[in-house]
PDB file of N, CA and C in Angstrom:
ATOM      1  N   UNK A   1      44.601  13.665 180.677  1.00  0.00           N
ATOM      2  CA  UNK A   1      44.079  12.866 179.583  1.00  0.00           C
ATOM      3  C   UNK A   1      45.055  11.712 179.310  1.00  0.00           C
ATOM      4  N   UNK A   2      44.364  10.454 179.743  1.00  0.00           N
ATOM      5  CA  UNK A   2      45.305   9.525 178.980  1.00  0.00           C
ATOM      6  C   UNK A   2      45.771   9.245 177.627  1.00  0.00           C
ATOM      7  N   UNK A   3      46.912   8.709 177.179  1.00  0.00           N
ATOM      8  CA  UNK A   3      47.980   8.668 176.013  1.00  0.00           C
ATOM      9  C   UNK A   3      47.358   7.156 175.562  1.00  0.00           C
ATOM     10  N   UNK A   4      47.180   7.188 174.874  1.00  0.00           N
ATOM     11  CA  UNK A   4      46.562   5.434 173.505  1.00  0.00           C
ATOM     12  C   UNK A   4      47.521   5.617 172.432  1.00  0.00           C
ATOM     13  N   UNK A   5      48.642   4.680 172.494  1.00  0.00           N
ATOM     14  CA  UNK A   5      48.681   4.927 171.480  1.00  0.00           C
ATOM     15  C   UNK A   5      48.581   3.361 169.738  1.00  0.00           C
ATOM     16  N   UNK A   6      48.226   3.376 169.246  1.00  0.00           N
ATOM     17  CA  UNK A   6      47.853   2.448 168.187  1.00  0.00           C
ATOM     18  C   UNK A   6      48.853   2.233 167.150  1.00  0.00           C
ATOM     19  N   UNK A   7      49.164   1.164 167.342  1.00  0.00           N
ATOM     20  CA  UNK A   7      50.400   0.377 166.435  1.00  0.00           C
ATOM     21  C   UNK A   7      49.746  -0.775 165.728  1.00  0.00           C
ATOM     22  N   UNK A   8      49.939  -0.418 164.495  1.00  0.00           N
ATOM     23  CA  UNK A   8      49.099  -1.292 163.629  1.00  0.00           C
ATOM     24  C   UNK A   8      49.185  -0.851 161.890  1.00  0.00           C
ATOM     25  N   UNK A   9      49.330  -1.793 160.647  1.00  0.00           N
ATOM     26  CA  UNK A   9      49.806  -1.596 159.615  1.00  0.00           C
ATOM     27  C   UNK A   9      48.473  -1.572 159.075  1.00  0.00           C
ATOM     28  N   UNK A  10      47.405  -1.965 159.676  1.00  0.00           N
ATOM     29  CA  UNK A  10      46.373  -1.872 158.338  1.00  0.00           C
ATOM     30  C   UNK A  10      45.645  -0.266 158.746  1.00  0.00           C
ATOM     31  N   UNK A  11      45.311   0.018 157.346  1.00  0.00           N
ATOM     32  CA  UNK A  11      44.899   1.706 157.522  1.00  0.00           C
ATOM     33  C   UNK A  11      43.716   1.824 158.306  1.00  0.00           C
ATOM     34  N   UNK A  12      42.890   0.745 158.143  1.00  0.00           N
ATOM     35  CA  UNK A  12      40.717   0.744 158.322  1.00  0.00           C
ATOM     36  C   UNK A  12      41.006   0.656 159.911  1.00  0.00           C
ATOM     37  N   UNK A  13      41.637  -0.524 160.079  1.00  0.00           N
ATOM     38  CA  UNK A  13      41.867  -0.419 161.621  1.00  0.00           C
ATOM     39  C   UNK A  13      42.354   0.941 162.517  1.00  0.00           C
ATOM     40  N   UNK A  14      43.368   1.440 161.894  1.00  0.00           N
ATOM     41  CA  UNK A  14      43.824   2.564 162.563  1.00  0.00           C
ATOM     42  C   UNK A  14      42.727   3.653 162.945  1.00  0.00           C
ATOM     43  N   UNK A  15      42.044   3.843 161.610  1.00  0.00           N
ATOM     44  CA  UNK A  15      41.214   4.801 161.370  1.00  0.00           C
ATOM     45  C   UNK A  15      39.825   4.810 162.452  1.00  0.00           C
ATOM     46  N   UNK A  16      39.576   3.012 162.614  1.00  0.00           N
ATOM     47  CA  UNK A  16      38.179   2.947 163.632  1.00  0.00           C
ATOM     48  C   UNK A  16      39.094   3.200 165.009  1.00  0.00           C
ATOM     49  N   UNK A  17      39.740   2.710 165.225  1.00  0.00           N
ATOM     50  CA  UNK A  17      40.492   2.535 166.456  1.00  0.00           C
ATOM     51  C   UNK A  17      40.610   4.261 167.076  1.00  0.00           C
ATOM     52  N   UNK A  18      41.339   4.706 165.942  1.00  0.00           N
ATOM     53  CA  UNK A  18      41.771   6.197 166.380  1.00  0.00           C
ATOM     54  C   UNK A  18      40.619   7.008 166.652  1.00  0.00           C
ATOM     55  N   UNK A  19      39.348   7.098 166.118  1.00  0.00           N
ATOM     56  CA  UNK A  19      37.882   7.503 166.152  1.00  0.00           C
ATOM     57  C   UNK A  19      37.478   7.101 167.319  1.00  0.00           C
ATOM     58  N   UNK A  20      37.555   5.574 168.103  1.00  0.00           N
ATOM     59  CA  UNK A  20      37.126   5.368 169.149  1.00  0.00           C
ATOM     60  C   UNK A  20      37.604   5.824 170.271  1.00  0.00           C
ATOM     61  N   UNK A  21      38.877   5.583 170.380  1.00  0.00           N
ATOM     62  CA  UNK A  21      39.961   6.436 171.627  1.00  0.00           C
ATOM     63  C   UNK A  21      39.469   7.978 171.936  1.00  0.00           C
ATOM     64  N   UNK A  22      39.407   8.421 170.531  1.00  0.00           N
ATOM     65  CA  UNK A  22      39.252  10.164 170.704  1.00  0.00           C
ATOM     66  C   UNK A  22      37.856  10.418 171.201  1.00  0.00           C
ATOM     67  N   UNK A  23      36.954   9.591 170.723  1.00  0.00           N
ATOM     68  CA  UNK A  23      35.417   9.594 171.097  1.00  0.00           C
ATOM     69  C   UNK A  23      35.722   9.126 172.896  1.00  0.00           C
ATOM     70  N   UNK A  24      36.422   8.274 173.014  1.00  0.00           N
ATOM     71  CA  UNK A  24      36.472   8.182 175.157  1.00  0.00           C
ATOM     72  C   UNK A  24      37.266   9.163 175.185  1.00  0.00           C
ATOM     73  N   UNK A  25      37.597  10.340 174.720  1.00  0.00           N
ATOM     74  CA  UNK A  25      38.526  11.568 175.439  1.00  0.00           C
ATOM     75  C   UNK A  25      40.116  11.095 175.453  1.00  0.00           C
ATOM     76  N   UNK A  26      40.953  10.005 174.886  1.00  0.00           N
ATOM     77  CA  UNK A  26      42.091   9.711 174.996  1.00  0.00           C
ATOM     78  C   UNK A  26      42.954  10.545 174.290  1.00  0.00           C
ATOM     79  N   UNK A  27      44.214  10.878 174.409  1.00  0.00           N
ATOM     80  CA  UNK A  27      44.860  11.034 173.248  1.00  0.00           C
ATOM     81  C   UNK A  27      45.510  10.696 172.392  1.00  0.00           C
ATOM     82  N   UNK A  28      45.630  10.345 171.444  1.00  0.00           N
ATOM     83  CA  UNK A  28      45.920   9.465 170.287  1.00  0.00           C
ATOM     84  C   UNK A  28      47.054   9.737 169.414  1.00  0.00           C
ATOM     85  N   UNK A  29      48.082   8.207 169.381  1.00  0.00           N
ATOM     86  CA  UNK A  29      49.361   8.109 168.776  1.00  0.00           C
ATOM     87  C   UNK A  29      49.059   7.273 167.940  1.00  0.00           C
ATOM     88  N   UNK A  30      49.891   7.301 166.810  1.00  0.00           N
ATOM     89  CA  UNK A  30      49.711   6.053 165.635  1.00  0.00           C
ATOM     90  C   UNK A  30      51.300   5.806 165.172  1.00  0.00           C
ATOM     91  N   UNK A  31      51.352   4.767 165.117  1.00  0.00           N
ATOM     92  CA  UNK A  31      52.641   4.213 164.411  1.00  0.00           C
ATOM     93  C   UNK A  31      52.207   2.622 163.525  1.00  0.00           C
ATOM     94  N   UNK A  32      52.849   2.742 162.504  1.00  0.00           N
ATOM     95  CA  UNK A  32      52.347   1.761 161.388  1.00  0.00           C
ATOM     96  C   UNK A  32      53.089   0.767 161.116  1.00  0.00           C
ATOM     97  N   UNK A  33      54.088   0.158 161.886  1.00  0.00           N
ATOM     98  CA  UNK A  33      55.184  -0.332 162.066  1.00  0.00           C
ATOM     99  C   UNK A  33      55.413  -0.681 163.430  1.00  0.00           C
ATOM    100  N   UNK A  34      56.611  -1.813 163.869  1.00  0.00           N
ATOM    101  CA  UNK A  34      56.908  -2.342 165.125  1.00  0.00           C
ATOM    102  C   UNK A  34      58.182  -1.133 165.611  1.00  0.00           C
ATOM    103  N   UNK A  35      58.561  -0.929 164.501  1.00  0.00           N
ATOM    104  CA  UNK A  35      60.280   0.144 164.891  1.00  0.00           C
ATOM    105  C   UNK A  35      59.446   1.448 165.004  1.00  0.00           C
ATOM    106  N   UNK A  36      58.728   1.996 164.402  1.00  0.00           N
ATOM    107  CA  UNK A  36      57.729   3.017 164.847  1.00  0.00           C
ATOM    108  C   UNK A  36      56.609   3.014 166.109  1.00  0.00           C
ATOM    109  N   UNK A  37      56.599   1.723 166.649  1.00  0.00           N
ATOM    110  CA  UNK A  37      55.473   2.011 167.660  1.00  0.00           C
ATOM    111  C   UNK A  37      56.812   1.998 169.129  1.00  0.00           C
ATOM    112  N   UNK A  38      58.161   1.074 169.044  1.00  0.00           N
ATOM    113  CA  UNK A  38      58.960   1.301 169.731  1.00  0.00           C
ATOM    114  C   UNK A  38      59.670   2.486 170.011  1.00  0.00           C
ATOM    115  N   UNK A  39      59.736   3.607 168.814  1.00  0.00           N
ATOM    116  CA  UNK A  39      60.325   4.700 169.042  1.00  0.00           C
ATOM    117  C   UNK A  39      59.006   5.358 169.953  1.00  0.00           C
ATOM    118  N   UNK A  40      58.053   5.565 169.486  1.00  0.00           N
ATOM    119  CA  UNK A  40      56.525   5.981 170.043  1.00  0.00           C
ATOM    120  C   UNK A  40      56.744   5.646 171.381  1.00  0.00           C
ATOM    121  N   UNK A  41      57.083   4.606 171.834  1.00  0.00           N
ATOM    122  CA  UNK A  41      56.259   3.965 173.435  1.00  0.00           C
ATOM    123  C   UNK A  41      57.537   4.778 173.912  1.00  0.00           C
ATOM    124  N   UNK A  42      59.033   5.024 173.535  1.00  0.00           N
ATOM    125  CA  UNK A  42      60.438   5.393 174.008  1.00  0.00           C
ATOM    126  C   UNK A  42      60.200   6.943 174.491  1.00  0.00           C
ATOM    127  N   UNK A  43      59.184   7.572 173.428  1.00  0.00           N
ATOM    128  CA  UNK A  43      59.539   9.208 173.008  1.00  0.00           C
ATOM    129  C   UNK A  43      58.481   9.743 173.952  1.00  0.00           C
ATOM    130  N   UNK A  44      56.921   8.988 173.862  1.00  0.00           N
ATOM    131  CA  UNK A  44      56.145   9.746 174.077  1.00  0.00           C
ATOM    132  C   UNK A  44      55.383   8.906 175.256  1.00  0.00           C
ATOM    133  N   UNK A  45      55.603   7.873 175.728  1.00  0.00           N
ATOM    134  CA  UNK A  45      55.569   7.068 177.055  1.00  0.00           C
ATOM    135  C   UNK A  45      53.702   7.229 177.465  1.00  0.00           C
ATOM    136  N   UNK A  46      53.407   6.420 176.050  1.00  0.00           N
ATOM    137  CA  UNK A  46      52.097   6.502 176.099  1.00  0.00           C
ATOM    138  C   UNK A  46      51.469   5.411 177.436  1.00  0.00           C
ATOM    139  N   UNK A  47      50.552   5.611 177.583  1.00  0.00           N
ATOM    140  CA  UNK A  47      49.545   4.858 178.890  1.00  0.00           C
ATOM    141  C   UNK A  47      49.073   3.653 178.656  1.00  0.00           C
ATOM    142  N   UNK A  48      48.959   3.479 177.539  1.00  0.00           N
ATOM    143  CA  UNK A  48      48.000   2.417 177.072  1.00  0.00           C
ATOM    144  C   UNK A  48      49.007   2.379 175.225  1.00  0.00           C
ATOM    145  N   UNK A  49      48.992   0.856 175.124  1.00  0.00           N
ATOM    146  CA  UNK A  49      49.467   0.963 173.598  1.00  0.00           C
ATOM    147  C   UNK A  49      48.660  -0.223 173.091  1.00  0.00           C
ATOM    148  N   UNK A  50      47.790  -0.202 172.137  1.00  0.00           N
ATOM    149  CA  UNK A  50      47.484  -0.975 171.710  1.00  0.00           C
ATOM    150  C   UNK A  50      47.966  -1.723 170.153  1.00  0.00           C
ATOM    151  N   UNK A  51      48.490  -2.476 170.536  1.00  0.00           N
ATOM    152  CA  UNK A  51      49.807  -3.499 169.661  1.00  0.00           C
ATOM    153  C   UNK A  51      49.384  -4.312 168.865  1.00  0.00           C
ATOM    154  N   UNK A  52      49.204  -4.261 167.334  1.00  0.00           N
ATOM    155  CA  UNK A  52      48.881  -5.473 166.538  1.00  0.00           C
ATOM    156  C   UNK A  52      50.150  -6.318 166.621  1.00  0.00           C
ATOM    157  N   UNK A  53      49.963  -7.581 166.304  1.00  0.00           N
ATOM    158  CA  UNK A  53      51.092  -8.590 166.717  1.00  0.00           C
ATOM    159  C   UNK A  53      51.736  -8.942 165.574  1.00  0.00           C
ATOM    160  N   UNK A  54      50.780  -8.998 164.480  1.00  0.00           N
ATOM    161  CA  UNK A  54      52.158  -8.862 162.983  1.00  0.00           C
ATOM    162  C   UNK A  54      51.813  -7.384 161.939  1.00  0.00           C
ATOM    163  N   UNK A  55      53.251  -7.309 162.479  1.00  0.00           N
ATOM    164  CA  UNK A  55      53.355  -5.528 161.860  1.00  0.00           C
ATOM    165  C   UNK A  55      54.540  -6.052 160.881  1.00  0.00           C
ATOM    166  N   UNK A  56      55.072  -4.792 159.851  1.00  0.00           N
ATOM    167  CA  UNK A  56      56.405  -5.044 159.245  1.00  0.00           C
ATOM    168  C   UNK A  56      57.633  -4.532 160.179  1.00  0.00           C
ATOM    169  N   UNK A  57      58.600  -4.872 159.841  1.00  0.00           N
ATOM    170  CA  UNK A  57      59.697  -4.182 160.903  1.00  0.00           C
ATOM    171  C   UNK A  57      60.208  -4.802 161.756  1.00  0.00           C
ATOM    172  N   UNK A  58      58.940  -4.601 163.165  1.00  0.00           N
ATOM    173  CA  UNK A  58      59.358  -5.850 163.761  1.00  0.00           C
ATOM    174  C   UNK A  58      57.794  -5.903 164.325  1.00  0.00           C
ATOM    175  N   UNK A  59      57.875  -7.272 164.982  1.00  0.00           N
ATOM    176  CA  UNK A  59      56.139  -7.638 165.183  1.00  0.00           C
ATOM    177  C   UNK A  59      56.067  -7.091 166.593  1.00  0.00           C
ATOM    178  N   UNK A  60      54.333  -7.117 166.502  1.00  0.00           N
ATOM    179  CA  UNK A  60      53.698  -6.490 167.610  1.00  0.00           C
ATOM    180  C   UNK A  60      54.758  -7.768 169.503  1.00  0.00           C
ATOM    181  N   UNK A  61      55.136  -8.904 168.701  1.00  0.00           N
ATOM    182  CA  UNK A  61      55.660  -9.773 170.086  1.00  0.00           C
ATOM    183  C   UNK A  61      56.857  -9.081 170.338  1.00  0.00           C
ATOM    184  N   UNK A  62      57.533  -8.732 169.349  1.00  0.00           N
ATOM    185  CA  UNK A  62      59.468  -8.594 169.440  1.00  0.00           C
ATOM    186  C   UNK A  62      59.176  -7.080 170.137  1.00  0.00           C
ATOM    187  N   UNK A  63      58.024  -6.160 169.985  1.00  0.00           N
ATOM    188  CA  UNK A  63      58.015  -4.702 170.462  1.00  0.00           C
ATOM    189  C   UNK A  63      57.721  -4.918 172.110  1.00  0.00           C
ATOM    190  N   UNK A  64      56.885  -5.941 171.979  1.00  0.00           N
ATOM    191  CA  UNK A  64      56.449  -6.128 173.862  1.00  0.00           C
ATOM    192  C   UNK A  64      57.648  -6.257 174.395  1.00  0.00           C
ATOM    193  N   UNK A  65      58.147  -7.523 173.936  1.00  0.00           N
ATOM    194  CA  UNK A  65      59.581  -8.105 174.681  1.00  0.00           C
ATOM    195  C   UNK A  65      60.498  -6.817 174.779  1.00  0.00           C
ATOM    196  N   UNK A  66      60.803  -6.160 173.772  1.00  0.00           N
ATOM    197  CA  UNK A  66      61.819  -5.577 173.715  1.00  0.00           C
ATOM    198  C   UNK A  66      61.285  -4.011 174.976  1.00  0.00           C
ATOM    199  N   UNK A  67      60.039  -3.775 174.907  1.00  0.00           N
ATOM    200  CA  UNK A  67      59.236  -3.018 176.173  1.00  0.00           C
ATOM    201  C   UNK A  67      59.882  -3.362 177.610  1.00  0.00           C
ATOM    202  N   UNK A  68      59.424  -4.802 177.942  1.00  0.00           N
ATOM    203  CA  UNK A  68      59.402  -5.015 178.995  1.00  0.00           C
ATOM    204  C   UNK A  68      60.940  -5.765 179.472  1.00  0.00           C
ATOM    205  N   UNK A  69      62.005  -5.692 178.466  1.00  0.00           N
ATOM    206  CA  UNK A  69      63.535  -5.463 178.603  1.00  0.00           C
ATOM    207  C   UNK A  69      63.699  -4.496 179.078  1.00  0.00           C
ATOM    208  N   UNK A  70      63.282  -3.807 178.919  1.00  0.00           N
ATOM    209  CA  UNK A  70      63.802  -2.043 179.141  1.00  0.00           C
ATOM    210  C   UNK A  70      63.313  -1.597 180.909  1.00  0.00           C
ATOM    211  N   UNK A  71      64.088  -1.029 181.523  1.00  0.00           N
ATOM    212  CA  UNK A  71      63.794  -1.009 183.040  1.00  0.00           C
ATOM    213  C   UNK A  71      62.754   0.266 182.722  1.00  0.00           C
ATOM    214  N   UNK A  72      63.014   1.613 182.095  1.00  0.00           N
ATOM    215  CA  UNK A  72      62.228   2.850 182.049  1.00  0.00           C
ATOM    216  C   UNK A  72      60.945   2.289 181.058  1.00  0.00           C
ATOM    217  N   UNK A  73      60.891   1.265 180.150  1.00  0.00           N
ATOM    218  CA  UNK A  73      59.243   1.621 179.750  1.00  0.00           C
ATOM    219  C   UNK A  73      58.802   0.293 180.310  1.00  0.00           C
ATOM    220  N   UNK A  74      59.327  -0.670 181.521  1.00  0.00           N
ATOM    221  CA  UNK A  74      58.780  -2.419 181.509  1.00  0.00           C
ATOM    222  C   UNK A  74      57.155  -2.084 181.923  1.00  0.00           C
ATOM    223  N   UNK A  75      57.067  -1.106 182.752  1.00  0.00           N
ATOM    224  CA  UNK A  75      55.689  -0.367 183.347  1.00  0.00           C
ATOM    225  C   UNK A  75      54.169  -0.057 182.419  1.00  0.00           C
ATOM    226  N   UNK A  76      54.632  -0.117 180.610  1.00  0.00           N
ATOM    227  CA  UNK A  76      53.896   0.111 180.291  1.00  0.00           C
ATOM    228  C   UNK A  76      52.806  -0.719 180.257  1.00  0.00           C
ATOM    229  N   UNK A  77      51.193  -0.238 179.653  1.00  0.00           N
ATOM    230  CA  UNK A  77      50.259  -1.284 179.374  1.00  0.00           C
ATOM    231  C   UNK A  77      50.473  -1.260 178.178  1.00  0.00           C
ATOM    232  N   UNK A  78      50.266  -2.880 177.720  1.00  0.00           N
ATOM    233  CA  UNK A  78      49.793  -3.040 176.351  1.00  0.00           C
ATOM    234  C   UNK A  78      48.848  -4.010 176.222  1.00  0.00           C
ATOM    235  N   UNK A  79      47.686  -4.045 175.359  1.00  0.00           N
ATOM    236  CA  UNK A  79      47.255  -4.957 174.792  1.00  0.00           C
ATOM    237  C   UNK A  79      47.312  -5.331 173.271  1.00  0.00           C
ATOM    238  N   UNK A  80      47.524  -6.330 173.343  1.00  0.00           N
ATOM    239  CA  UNK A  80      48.239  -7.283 172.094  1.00  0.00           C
ATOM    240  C   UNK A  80      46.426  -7.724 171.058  1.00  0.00           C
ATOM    241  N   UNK A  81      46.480  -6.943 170.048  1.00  0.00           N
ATOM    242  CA  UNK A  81      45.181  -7.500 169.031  1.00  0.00           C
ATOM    243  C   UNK A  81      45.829  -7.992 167.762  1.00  0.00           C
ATOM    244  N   UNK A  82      45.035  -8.914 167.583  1.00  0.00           N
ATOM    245  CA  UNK A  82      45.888 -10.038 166.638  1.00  0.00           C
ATOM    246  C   UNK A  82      45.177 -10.976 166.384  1.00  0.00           C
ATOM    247  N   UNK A  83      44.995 -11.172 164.368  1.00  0.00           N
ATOM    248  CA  UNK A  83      44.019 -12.245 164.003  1.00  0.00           C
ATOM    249  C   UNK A  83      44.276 -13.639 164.240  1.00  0.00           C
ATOM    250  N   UNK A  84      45.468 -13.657 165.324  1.00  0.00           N
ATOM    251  CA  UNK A  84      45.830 -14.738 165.461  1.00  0.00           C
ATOM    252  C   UNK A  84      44.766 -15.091 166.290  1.00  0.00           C
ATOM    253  N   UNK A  85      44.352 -15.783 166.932  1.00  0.00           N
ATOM    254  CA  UNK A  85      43.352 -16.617 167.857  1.00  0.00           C
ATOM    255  C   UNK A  85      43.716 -17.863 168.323  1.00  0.00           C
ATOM    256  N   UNK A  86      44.822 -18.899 168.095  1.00  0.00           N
ATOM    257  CA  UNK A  86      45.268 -19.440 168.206  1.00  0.00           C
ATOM    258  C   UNK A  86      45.809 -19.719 169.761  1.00  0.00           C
ATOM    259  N   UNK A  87      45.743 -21.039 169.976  1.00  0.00           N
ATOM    260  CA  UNK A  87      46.424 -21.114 171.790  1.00  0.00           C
ATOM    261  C   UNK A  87      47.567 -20.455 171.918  1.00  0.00           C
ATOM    262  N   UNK A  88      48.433 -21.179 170.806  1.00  0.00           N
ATOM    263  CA  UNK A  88      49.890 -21.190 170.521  1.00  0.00           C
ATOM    264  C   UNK A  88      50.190 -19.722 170.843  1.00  0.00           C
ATOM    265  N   UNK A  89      49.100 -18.251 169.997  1.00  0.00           N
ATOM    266  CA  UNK A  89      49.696 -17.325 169.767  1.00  0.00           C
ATOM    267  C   UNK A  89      49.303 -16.481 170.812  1.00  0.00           C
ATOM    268  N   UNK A  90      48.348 -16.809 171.911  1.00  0.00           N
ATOM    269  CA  UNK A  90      47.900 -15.910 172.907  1.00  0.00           C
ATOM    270  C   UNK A  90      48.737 -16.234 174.220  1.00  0.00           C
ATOM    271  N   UNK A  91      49.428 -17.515 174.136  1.00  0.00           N
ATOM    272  CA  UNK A  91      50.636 -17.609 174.866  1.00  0.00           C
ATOM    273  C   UNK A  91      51.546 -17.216 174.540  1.00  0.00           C
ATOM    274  N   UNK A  92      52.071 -16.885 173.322  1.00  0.00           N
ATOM    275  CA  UNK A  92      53.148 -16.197 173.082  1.00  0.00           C
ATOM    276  C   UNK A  92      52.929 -14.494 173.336  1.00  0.00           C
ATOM    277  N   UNK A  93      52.126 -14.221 173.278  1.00  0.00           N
ATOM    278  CA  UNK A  93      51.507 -12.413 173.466  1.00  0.00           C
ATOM    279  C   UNK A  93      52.085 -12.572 175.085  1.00  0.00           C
ATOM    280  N   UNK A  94      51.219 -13.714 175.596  1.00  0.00           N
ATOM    281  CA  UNK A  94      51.473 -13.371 177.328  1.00  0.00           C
ATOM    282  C   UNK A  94      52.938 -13.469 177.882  1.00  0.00           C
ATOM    283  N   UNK A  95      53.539 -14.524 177.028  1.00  0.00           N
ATOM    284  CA  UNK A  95      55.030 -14.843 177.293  1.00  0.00           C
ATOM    285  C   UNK A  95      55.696 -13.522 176.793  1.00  0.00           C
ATOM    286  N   UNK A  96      55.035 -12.407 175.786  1.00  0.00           N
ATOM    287  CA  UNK A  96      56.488 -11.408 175.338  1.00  0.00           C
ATOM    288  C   UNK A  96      55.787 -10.587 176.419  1.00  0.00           C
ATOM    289  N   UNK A  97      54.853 -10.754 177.056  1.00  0.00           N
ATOM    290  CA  UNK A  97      54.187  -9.804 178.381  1.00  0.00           C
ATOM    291  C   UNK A  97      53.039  -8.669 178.091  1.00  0.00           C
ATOM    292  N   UNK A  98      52.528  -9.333 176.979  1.00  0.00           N
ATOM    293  CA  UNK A  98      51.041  -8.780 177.201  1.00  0.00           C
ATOM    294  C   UNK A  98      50.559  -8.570 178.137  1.00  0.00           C
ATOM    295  N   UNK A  99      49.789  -7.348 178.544  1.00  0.00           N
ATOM    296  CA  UNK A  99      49.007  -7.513 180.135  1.00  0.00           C
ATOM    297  C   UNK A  99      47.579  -7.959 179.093  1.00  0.00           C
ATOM    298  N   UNK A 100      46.926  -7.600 178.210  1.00  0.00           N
ATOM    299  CA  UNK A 100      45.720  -8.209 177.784  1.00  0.00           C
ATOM    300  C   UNK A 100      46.102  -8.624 176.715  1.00  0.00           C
ATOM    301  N   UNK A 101      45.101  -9.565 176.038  1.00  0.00           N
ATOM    302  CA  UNK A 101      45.236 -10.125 174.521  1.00  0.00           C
ATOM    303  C   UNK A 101      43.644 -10.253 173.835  1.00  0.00           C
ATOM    304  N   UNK A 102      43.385  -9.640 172.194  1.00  0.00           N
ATOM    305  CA  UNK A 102      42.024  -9.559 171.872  1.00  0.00           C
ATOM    306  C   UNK A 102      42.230  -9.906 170.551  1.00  0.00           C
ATOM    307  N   UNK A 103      41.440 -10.863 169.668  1.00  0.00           N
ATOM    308  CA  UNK A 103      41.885 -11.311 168.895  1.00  0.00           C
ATOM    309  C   UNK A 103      40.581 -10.494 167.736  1.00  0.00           C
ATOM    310  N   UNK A 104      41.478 -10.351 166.561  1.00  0.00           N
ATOM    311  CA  UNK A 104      40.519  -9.749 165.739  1.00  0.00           C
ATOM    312  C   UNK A 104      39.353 -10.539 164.627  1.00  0.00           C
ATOM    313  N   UNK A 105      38.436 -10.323 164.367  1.00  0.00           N
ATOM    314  CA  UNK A 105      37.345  -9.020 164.293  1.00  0.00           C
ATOM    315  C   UNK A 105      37.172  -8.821 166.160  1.00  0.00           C
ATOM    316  N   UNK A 106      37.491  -7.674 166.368  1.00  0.00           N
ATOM    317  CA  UNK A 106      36.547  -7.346 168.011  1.00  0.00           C
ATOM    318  C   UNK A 106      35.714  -6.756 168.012  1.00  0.00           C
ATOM    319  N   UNK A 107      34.807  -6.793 169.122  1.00  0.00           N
ATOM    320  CA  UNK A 107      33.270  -5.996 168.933  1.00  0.00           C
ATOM    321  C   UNK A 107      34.275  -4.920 169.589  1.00  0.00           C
ATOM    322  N   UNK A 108      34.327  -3.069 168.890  1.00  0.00           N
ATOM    323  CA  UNK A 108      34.226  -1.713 169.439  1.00  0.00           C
ATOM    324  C   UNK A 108      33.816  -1.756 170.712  1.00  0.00           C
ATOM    325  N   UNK A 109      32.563  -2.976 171.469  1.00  0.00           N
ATOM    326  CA  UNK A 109      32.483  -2.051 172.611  1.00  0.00           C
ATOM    327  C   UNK A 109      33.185  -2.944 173.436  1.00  0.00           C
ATOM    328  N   UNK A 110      33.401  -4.293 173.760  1.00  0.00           N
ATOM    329  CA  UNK A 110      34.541  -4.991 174.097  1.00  0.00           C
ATOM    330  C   UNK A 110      35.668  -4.024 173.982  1.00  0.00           C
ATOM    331  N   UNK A 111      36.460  -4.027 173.306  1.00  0.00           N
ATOM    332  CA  UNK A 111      38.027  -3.063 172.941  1.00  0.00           C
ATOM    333  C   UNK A 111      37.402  -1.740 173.887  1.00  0.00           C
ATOM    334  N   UNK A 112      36.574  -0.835 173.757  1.00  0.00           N
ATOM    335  CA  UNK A 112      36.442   0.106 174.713  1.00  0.00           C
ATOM    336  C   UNK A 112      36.397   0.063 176.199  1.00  0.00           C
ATOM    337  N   UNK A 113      35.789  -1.007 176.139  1.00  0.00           N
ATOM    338  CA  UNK A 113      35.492  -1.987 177.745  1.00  0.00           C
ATOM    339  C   UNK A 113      37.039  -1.881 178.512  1.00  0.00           C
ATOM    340  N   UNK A 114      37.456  -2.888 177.708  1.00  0.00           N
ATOM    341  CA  UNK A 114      38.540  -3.335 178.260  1.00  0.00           C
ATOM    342  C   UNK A 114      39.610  -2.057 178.365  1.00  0.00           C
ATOM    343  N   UNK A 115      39.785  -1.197 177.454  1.00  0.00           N
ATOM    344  CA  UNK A 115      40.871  -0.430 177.606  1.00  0.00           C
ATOM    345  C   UNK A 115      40.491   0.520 178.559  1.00  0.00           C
ATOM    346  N   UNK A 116      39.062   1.070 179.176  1.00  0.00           N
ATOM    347  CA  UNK A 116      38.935   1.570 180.453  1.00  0.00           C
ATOM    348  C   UNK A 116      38.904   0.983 181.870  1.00  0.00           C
ATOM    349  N   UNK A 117      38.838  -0.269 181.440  1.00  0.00           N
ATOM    350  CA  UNK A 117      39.090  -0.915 182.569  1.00  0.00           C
ATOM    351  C   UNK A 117      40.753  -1.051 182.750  1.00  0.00           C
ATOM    352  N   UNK A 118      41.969  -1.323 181.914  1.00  0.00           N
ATOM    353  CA  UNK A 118      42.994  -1.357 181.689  1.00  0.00           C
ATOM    354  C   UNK A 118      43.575   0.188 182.224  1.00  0.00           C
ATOM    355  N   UNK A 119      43.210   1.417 182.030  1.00  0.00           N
ATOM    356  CA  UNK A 119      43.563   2.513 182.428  1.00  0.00           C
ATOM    357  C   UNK A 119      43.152   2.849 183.985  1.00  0.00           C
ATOM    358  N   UNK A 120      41.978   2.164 183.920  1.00  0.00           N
ATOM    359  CA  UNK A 120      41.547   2.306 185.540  1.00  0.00           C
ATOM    360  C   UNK A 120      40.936   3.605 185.445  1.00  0.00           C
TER     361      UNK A 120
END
């Protein structure tokens, strides 16, 4: 069973997000914070992390970068969701090394789409 795990400060989001993962059979991590989704990706070397990009702590960009610094987790997937939409900010997702980027409101079946296609 693949590992999802969901980093993200707003509660509604967590809550649809975490409902959808478990509904495709994933198993499901939550951290509500950037220093909490980094200990998460360190401890429990989830498969898939799906990363809001402004968290408190530290943001969903400084957690990628600081990911793909690291020789033992650079391997992970993440996709970066973020009300940003902006050129500016979907190059910066790709520059801290987003492998995908989805900007919010997303349609549920898009975000499902993509994260089985992302797991393979």
């Amino acid at each position: 069973m693949a590992k999802v795990l969901i980093a993200d400060d707003e509660a509604n989001i967590v809550v649809s997000l975490e409902f959808m993962m478990k509904r495709e059979g994933y198993e499901v991590l939550v951290a509500r914070d950037g220093v909490a989704a980094l200990a998460a990706i360190r401890g429990e070397r989830p498969d898939l992390v799906l990363l809001d990009a402004m968290m408190p702590g530290m943001t969903g960009f400084d957690v990628c970068e600081a990911v793909r610094a690291d020789a033992d987790l650079r391997g992970t997937t993440i996709l970066m969701l973020t009300a940003k939409g902006r050129e500016t900010d979907v190059a910066r997702g790709v520059g801290a090394g987003a492998d995908a980027y989805m900007t919010k409101p997303f349609s549920t079946r898009d975000l499902v789409q993509k994260v089985r296609e992302m797991l393979g």
